[in-house]
N, C-alpha and C. Protein backbone atom coordinates (compact mmCIF):
# COMPACT_ATOMS: atom_id res chain seq x y z
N UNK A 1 13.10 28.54 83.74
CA UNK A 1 11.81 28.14 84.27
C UNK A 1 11.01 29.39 84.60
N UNK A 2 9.50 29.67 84.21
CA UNK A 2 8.94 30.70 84.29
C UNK A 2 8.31 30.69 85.69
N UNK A 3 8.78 31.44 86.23
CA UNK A 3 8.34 31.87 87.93
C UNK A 3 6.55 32.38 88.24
N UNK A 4 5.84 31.69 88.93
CA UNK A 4 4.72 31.84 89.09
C UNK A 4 4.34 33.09 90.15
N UNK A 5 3.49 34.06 89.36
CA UNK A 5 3.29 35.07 90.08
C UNK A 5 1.83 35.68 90.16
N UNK A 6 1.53 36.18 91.09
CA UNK A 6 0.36 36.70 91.10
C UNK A 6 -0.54 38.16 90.06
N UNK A 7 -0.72 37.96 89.38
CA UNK A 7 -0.83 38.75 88.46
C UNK A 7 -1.15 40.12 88.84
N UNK A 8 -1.78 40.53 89.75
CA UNK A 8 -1.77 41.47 90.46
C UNK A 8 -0.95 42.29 91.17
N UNK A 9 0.53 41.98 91.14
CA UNK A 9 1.63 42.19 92.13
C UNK A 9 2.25 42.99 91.61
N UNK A 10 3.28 43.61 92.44
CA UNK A 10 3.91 44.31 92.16
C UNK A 10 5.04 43.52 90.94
N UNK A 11 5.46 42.18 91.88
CA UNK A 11 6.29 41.38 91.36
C UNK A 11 6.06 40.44 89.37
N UNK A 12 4.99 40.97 89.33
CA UNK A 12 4.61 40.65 87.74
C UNK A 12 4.19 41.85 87.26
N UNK A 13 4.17 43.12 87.34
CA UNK A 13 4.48 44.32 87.02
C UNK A 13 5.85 44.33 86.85
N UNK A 14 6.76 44.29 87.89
CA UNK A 14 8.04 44.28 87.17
C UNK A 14 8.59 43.37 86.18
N UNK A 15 8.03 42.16 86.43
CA UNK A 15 8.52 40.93 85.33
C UNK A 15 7.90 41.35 83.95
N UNK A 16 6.81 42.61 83.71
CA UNK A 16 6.45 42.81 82.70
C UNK A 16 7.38 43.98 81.93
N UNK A 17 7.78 44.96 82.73
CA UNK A 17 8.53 46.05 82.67
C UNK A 17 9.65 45.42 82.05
N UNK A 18 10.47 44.12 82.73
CA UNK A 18 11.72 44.00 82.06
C UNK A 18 11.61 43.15 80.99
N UNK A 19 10.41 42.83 80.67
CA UNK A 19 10.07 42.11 79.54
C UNK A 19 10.58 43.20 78.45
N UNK A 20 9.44 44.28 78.80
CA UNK A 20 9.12 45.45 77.67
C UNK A 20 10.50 46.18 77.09
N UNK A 21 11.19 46.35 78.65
CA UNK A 21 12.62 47.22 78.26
C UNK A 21 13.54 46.34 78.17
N UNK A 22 13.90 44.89 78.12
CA UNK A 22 14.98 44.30 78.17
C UNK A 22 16.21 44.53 79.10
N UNK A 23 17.03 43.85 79.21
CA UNK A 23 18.40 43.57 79.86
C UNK A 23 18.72 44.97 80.18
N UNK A 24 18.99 45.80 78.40
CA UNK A 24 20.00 46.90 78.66
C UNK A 24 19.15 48.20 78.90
N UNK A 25 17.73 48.12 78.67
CA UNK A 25 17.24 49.24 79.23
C UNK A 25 16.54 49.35 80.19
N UNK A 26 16.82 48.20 81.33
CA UNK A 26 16.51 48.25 82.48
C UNK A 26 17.91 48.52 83.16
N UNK A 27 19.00 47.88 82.65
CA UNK A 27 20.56 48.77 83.23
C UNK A 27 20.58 49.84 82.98
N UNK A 28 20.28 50.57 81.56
CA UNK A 28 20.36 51.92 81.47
C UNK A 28 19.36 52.96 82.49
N UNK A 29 17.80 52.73 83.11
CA UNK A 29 17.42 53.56 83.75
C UNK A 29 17.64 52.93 84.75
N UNK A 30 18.00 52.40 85.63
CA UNK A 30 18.27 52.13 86.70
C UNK A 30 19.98 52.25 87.45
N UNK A 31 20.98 52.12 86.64
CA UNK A 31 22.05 51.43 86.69
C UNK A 31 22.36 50.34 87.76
N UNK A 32 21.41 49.55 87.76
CA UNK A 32 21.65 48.20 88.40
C UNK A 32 21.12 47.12 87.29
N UNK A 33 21.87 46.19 87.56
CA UNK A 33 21.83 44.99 86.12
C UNK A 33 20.29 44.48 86.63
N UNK A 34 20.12 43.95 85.25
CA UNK A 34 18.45 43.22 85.47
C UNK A 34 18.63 42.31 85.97
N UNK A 35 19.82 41.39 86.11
CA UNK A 35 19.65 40.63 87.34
C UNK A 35 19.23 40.60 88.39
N UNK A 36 19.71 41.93 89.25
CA UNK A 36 19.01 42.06 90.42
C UNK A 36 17.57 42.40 90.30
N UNK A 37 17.20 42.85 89.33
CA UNK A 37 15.32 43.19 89.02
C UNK A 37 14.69 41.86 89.00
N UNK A 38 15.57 40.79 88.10
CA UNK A 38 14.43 39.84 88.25
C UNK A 38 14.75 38.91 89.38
N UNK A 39 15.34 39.11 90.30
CA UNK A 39 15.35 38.76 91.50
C UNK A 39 14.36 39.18 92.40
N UNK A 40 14.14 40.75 92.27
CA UNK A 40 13.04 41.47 92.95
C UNK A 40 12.01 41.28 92.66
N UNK A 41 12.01 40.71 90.89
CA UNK A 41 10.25 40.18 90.80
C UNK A 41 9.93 38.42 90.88
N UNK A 42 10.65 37.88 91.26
CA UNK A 42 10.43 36.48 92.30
C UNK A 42 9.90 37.12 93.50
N UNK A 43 8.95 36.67 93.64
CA UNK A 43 7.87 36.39 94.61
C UNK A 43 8.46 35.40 96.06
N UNK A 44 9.29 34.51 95.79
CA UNK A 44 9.90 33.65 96.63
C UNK A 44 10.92 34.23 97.14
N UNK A 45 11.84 35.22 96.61
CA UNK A 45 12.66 36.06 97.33
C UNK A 45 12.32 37.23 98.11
N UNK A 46 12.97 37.51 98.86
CA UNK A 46 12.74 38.51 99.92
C UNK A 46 12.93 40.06 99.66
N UNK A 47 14.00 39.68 98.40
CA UNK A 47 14.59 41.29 97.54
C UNK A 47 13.31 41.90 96.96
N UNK A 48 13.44 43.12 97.49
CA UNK A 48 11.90 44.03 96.65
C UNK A 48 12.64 45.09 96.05
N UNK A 49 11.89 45.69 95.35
CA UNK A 49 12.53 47.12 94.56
C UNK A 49 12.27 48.03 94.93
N UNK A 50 13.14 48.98 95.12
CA UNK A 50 13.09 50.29 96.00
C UNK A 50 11.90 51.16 95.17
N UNK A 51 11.23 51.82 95.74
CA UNK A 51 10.41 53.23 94.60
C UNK A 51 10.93 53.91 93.84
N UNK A 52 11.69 54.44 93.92
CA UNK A 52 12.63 55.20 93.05
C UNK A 52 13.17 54.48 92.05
N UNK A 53 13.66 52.90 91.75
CA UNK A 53 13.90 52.27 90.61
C UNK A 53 12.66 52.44 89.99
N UNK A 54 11.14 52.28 90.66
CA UNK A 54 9.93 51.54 90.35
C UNK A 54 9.69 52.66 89.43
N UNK A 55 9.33 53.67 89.45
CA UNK A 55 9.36 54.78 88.99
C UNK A 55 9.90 55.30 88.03
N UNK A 56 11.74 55.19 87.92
CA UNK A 56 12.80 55.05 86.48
C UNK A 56 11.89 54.17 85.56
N UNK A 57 11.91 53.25 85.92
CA UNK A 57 11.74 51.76 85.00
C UNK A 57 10.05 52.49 84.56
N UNK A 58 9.54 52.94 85.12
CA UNK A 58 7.82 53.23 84.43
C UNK A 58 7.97 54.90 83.70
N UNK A 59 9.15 55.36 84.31
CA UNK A 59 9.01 56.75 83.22
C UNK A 59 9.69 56.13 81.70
N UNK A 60 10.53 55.34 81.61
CA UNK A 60 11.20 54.98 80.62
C UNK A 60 10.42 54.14 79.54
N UNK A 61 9.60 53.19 80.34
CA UNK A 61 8.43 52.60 79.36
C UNK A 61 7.38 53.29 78.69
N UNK A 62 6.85 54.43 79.83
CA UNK A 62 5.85 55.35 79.15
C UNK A 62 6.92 56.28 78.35
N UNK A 63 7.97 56.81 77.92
CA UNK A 63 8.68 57.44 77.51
C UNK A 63 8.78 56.37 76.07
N UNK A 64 8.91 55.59 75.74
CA UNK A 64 9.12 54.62 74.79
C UNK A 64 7.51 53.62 74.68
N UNK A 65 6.57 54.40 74.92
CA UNK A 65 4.89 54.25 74.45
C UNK A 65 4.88 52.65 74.84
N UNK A 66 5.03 52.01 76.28
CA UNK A 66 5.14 50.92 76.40
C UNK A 66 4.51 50.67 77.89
N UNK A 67 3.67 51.75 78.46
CA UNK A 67 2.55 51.92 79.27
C UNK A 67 3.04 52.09 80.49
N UNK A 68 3.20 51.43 81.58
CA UNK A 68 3.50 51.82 82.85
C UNK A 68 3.00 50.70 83.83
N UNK A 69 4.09 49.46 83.40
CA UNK A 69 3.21 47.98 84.44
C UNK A 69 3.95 48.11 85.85
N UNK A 70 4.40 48.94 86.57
CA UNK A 70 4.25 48.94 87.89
C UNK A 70 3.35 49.96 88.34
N UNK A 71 3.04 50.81 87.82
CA UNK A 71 1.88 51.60 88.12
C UNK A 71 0.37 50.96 88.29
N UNK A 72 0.58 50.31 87.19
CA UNK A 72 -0.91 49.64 87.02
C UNK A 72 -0.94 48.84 87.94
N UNK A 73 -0.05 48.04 88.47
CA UNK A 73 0.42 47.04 89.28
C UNK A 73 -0.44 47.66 90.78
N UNK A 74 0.45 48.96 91.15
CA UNK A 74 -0.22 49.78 92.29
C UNK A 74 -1.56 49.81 92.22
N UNK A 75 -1.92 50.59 91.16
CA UNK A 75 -3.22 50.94 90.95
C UNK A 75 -3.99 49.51 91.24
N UNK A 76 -3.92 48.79 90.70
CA UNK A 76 -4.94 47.69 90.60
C UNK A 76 -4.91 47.46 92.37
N UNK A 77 -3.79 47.21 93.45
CA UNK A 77 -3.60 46.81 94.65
C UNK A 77 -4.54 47.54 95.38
N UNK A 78 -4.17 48.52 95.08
CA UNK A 78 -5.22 50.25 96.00
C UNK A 78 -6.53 49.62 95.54
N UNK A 79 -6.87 49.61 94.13
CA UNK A 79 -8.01 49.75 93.84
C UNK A 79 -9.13 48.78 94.74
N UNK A 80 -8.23 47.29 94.77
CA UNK A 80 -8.63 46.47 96.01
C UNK A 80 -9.14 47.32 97.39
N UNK A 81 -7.65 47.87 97.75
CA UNK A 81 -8.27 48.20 99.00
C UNK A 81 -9.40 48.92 99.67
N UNK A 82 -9.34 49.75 98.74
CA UNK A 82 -10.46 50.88 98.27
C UNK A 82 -11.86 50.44 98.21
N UNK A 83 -12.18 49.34 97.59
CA UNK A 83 -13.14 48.29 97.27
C UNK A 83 -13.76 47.90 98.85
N UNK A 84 -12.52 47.73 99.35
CA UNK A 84 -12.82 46.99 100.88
C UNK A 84 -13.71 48.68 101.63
N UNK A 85 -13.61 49.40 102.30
CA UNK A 85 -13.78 50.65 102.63
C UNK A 85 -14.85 51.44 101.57
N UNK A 86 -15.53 51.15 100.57
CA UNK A 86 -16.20 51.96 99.52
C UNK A 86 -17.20 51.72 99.96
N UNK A 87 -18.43 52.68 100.42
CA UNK A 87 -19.33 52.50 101.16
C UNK A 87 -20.49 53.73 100.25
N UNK A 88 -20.10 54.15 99.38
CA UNK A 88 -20.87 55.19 98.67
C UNK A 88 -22.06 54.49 98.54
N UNK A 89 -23.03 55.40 99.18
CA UNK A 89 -24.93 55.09 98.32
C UNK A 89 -25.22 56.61 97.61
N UNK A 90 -24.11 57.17 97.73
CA UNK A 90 -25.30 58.79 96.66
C UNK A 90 -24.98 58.86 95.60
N UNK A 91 -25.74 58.71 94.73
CA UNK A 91 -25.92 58.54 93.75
C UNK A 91 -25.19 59.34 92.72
N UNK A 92 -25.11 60.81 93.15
CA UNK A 92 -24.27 61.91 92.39
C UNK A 92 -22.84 61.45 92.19
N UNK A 93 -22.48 60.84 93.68
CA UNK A 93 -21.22 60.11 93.78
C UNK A 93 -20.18 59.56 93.16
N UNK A 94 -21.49 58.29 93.09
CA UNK A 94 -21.42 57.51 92.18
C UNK A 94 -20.91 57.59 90.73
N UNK A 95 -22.28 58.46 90.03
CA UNK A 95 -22.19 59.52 88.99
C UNK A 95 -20.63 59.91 89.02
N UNK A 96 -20.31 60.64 89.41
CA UNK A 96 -18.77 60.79 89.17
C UNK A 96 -17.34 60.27 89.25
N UNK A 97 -17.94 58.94 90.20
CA UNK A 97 -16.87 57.81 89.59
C UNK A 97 -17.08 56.97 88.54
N UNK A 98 -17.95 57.02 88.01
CA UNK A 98 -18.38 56.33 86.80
C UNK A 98 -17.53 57.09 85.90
N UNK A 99 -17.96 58.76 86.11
CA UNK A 99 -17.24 59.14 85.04
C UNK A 99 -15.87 59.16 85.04
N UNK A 100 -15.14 59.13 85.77
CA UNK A 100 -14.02 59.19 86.17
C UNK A 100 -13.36 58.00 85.71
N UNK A 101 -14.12 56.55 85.77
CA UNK A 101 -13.54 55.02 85.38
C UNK A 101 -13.70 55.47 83.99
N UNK A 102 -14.59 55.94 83.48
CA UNK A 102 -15.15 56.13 81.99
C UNK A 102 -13.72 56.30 81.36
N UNK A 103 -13.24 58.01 82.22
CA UNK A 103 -12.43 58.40 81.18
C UNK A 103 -11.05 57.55 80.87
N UNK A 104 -10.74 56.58 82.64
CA UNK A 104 -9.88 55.93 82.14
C UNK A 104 -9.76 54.92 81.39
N UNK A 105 -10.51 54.40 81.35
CA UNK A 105 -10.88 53.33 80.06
C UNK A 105 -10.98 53.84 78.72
N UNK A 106 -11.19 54.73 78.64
CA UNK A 106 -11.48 55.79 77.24
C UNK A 106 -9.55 56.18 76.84
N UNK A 107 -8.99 56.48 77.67
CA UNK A 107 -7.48 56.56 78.03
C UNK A 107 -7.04 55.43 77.23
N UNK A 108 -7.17 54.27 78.13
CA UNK A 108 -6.21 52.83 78.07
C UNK A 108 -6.46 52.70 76.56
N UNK A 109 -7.95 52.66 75.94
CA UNK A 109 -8.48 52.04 74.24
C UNK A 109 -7.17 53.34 73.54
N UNK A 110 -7.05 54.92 73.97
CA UNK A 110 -6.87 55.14 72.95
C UNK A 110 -5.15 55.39 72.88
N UNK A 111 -4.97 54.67 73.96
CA UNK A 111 -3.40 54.75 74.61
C UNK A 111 -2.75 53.23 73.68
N UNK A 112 -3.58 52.15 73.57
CA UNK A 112 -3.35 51.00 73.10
C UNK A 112 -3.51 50.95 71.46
N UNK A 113 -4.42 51.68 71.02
CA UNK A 113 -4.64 51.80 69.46
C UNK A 113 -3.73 52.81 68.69
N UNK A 114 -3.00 53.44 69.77
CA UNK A 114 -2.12 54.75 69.42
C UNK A 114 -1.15 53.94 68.26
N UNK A 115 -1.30 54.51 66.91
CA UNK A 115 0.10 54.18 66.10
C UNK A 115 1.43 54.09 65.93
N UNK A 116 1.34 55.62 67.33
CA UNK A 116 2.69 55.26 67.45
C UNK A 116 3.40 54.39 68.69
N UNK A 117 2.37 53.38 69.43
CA UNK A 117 2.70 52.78 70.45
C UNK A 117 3.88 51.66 69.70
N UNK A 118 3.67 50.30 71.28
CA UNK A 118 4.08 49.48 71.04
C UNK A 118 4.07 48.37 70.05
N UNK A 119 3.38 48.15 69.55
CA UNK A 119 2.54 47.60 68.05
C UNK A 119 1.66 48.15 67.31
N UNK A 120 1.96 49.42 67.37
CA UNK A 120 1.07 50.39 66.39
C UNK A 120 -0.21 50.33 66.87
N UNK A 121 -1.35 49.75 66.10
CA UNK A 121 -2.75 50.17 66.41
C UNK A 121 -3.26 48.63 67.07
N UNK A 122 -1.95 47.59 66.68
CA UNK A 122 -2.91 46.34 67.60
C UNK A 122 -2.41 46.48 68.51
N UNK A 123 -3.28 45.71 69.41
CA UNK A 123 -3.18 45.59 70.97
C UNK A 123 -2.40 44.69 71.52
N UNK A 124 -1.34 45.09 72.65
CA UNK A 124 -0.57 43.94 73.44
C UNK A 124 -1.58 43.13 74.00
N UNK A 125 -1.12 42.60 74.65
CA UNK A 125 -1.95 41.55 75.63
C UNK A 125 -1.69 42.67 77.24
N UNK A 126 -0.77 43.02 77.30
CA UNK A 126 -0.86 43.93 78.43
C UNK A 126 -1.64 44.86 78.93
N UNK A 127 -1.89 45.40 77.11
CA UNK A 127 -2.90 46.18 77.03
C UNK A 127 -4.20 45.84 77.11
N UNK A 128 -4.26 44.81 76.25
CA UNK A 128 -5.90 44.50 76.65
C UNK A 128 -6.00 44.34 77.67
N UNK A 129 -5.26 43.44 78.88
CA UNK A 129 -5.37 43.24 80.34
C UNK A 129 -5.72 44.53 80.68
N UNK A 130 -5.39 45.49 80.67
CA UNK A 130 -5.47 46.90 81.65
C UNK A 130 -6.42 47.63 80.89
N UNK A 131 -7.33 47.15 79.59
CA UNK A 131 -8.69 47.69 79.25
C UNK A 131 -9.90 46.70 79.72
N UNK A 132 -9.18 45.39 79.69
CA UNK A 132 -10.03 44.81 80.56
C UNK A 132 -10.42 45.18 81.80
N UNK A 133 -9.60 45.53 82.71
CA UNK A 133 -9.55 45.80 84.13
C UNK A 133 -10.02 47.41 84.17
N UNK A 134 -10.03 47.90 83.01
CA UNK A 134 -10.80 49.39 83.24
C UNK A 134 -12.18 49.12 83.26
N UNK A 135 -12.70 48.15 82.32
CA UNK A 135 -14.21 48.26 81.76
C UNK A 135 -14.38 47.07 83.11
N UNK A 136 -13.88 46.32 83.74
CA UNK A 136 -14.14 45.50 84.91
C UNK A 136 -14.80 46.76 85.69
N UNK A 137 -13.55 47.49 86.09
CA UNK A 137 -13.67 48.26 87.25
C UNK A 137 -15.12 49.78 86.90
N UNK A 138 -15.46 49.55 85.77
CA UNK A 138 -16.56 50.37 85.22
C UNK A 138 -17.45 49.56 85.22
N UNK A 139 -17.76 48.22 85.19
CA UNK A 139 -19.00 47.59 85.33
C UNK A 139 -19.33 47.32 86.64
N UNK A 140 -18.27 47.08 87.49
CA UNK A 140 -18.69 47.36 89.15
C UNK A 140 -19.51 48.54 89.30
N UNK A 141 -19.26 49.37 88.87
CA UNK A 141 -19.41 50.88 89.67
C UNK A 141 -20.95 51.33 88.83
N UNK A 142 -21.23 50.50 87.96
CA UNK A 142 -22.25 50.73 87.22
C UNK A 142 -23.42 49.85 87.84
N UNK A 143 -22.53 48.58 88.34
CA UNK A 143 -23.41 47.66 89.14
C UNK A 143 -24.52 48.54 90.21
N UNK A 144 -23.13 49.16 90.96
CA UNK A 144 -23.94 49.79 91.96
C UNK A 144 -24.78 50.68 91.84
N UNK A 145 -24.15 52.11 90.88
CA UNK A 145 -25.46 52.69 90.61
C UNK A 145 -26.46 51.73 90.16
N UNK A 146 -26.40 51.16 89.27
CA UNK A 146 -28.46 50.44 89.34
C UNK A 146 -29.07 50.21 90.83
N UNK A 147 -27.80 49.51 91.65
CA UNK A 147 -28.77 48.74 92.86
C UNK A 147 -29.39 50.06 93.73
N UNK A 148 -28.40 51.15 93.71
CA UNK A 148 -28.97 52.12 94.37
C UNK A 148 -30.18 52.92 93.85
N UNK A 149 -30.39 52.63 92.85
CA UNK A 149 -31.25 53.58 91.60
C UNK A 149 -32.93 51.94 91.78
N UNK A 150 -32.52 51.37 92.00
CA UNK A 150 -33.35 49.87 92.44
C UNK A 150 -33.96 49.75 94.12
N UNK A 151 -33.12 50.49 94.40
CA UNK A 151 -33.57 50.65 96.09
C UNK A 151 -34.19 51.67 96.49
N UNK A 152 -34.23 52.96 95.23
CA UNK A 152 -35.10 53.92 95.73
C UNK A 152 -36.42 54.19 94.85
């Protein structure tokens, strides 16, 4: 039965990770069986995964061109919080988080089309998720520069 998770979580970052690496290469960088991993990515259990697995399991995927879904996992959480607290009106600011989302989105397209990735030059669905969520997080930030560029 497929366990319902918040797509944003840590806990479907890892359910993606042991997708990507399977059984034995989540035993091999970790040496704990994926049993206990997909225990840690149930949401209904209390078991979480230490950092230091979180970390094995994302050098081994990016090591085998298969991206890094507990990272992104983080990233996307922060990026929330960040959101909450982001209070920038200067414009130069701005300007440089734009460019900054730019380049990562510019990253993810050419990280996902890479031939020698996970499906060569087409795109996972993982992947598109996390170019989606770049060009998301670049149309926010673009939002704002106009309103500020509209207010003066």
């Amino acid at each position: 039965m497929t366990k319902v998770r918040n797509i944003s979580s840590i806990e479907s970052g890892l359910a993606e990770a042991i997708k990507l690496l399977k059984d034995k290469g989540i035993e091999e960088t970790t040496g704990k069986s994926s049993s206990f991993f997909r225990k840690c990515s149930d949401p209904k259990l209390e078991q979480e995964i230490d950092h230091k697995d979180s970390i094995k399991i994302d050098k081994t995927c990016v090591q085998q061109g298969k991206g890094h879904p507990l990272l992104t996992a983080h990233q996307y959480i922060i990026s929330k919080e960040l959101e909450k607290i982001d209070t920038v009106t200067d414009v130069d600011d701005l300007l440089v988080k734009f460019t900054i989302l730019h380049g990562r989105l510019m990253g993810k397209i050419k990280s996902a089309t890479d031939p020698i990735g996970d499906k060569g030059q087409n795109v996972t669905a993982s992947e598109k998720k996390d170019i989606f969520d770049a060009l998301h997080d670049l149309e926010r930030k673009l939002s704002k520069v106009k309103q500020i560029i509209e207010k003066s």
